[in-house]
Protein backbone atom coordinates (compact mmCIF):
# COMPACT_ATOMS: atom_id res chain seq x y z
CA UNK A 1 102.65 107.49 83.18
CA UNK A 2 101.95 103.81 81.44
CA UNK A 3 105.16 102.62 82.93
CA UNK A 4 103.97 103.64 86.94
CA UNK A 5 100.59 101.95 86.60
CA UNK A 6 102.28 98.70 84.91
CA UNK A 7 104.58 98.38 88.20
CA UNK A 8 102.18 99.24 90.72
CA UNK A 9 100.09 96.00 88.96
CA UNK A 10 103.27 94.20 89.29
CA UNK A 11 103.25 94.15 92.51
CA UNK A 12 100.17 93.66 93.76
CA UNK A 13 100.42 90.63 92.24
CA UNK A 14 103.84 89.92 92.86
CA UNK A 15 105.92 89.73 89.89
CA UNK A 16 108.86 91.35 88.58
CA UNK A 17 107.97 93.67 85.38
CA UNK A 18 110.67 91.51 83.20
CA UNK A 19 108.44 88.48 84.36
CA UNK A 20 105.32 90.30 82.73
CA UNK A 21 106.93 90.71 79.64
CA UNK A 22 108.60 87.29 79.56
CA UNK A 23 105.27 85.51 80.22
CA UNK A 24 103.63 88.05 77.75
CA UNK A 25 106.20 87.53 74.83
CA UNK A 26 107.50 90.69 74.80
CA UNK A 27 110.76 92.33 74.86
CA UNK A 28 112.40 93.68 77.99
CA UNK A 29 113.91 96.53 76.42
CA UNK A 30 110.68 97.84 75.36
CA UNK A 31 109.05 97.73 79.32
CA UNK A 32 112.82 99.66 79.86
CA UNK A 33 111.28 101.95 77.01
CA UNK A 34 108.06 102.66 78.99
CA UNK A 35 109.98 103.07 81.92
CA UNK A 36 112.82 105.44 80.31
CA UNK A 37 111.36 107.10 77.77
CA UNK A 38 107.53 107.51 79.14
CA UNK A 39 106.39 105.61 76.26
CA UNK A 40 102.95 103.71 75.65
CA UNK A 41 102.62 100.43 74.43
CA UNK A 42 100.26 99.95 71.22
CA UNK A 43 96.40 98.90 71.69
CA UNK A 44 97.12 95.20 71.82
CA UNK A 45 99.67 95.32 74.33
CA UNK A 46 97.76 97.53 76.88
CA UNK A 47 95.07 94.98 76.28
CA UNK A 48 97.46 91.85 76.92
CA UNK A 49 98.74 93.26 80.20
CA UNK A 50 95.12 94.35 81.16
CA UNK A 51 94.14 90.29 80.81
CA UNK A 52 96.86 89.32 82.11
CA UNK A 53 96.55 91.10 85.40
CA UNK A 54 92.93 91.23 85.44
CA UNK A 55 92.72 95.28 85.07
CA UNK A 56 91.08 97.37 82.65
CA UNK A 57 92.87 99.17 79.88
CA UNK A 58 91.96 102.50 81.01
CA UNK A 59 93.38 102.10 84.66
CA UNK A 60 96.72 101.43 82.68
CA UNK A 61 95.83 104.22 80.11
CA UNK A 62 95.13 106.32 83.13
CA UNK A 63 91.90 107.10 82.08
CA UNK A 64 90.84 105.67 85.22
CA UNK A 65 92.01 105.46 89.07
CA UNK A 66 90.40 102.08 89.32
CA UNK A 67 92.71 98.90 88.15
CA UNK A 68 89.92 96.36 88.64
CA UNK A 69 86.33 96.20 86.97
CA UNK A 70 83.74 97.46 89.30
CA UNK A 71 81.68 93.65 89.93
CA UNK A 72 79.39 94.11 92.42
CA UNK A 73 78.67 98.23 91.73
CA UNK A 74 81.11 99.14 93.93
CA UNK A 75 84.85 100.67 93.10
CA UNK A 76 88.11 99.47 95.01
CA UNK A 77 92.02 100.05 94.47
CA UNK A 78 93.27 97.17 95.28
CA UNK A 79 96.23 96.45 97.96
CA UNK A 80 97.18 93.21 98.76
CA UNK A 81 98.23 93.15 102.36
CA UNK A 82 97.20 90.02 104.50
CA UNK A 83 98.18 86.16 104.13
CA UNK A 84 94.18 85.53 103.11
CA UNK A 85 94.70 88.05 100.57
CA UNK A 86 97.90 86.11 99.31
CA UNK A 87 95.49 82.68 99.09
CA UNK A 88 92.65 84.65 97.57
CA UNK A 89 95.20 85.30 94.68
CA UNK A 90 96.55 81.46 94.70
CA UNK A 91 93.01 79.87 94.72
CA UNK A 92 90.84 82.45 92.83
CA UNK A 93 92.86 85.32 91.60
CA UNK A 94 92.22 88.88 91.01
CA UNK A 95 88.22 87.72 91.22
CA UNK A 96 88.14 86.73 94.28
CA UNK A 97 90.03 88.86 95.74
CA UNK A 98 88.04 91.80 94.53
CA UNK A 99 84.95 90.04 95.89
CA UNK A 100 85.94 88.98 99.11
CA UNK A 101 87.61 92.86 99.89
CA UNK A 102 83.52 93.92 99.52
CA UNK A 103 82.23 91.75 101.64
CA UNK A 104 81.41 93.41 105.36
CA UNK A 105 84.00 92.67 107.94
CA UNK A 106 82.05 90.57 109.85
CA UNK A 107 80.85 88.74 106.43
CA UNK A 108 84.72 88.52 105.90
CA UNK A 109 85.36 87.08 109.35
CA UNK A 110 82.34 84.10 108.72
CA UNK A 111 83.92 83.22 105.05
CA UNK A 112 87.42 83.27 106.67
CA UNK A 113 85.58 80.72 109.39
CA UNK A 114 83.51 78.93 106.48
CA UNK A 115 87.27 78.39 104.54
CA UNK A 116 88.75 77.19 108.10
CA UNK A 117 86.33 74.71 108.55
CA UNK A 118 86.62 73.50 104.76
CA UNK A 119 90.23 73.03 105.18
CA UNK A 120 89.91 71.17 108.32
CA UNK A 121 86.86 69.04 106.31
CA UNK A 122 89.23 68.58 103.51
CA UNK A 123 93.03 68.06 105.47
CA UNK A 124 90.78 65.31 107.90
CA UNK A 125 88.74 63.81 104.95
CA UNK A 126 91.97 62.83 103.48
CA UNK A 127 93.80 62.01 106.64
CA UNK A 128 91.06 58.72 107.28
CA UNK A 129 91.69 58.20 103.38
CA UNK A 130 95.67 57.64 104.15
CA UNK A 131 94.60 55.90 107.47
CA UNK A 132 92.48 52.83 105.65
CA UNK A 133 95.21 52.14 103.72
C-alpha cells in the first residue's frame, strides 16, 4: 500500500507524515486518505514525495523493494540506525548516506577516522582564530 511505503520514508528520515505534506503543500486529509482509504496519490505527487525524500517513484508505487536509486551498482534498503548515520543525513543527506552504507567496514571505520580528524582540524583551526583575538 502507497500509504505504508510513505511512512516507512518518514521515518527514516525522521519526520512526521503531516510534516511531509505541510512542507509539500498538500493537504493532511488527503495523506489520512492514503492511509484510510488505501488510496494513491496522482503522478505528480508520487513524484514530489519521491524528490523530496530522495526515493524513486516505483519504491513508493511498489513496483520496487528498493527506496533509494542504486549509485554505485549496488541495491540497499535503507535503515538509519547509528549517530554517524544521523550526521550523514544532516551534512549530506540521503546521498551520502547511501554511499557511505557501501563502503567496506573497514573503509567505513578510516572515513569515520578521516571525519574525526577533520573535525578536530576544523573545531582547533577556529579555536587559535578566537585565541588571536
Amino acid at each position: 500500500m502507497f500509504y505504508d511505503r510513505f511512512y516507512k520514508l518518514c521515518q527514516a528520515a525522521g519526520v512526521t507524515p503531516s510534516k511531509v505534506a505541510e512542507a509539500l503543500n498538500l493537504n493532511k486529509s488527503t495523506v489520512y486518505m492514503w492511509k484510510k482509504q488505501g488510496t494513491t496519490p496522482n503522478a505528480d505527487t508520487v513524484q514530489k514525495i519521491a524528490r523530496y525524500f530522495g526515493a524513486t517513484a516505483d519504491y513508493l508505487l511498489e513496483r520496487d523493494d528498493f527506496p533509494y536509486p542504486d549509485l554505485s551498482g549496488q541495491t540497499m534498503t535503507f535503515q538509519r540506525f547509528t549517530e554517524v548515520d544521523d550526521k550523514l543525513m544532516e551534512l549530506g543527506g540521503f546521498t551520502a548516506l547511501a554511499e557511505f552504507n557501501f563502503l567496506s567496514e573497514e573503509d567505513k571505520a578510516e572515513a569515520l577516522k578521516d571525519i574525526q580528524k577533520f573535525v578536530e582540524f576544523t573545531l582547533s583551526k577556529y579555536k587559535k582564530k578566537d585565541g588571536e583575538s
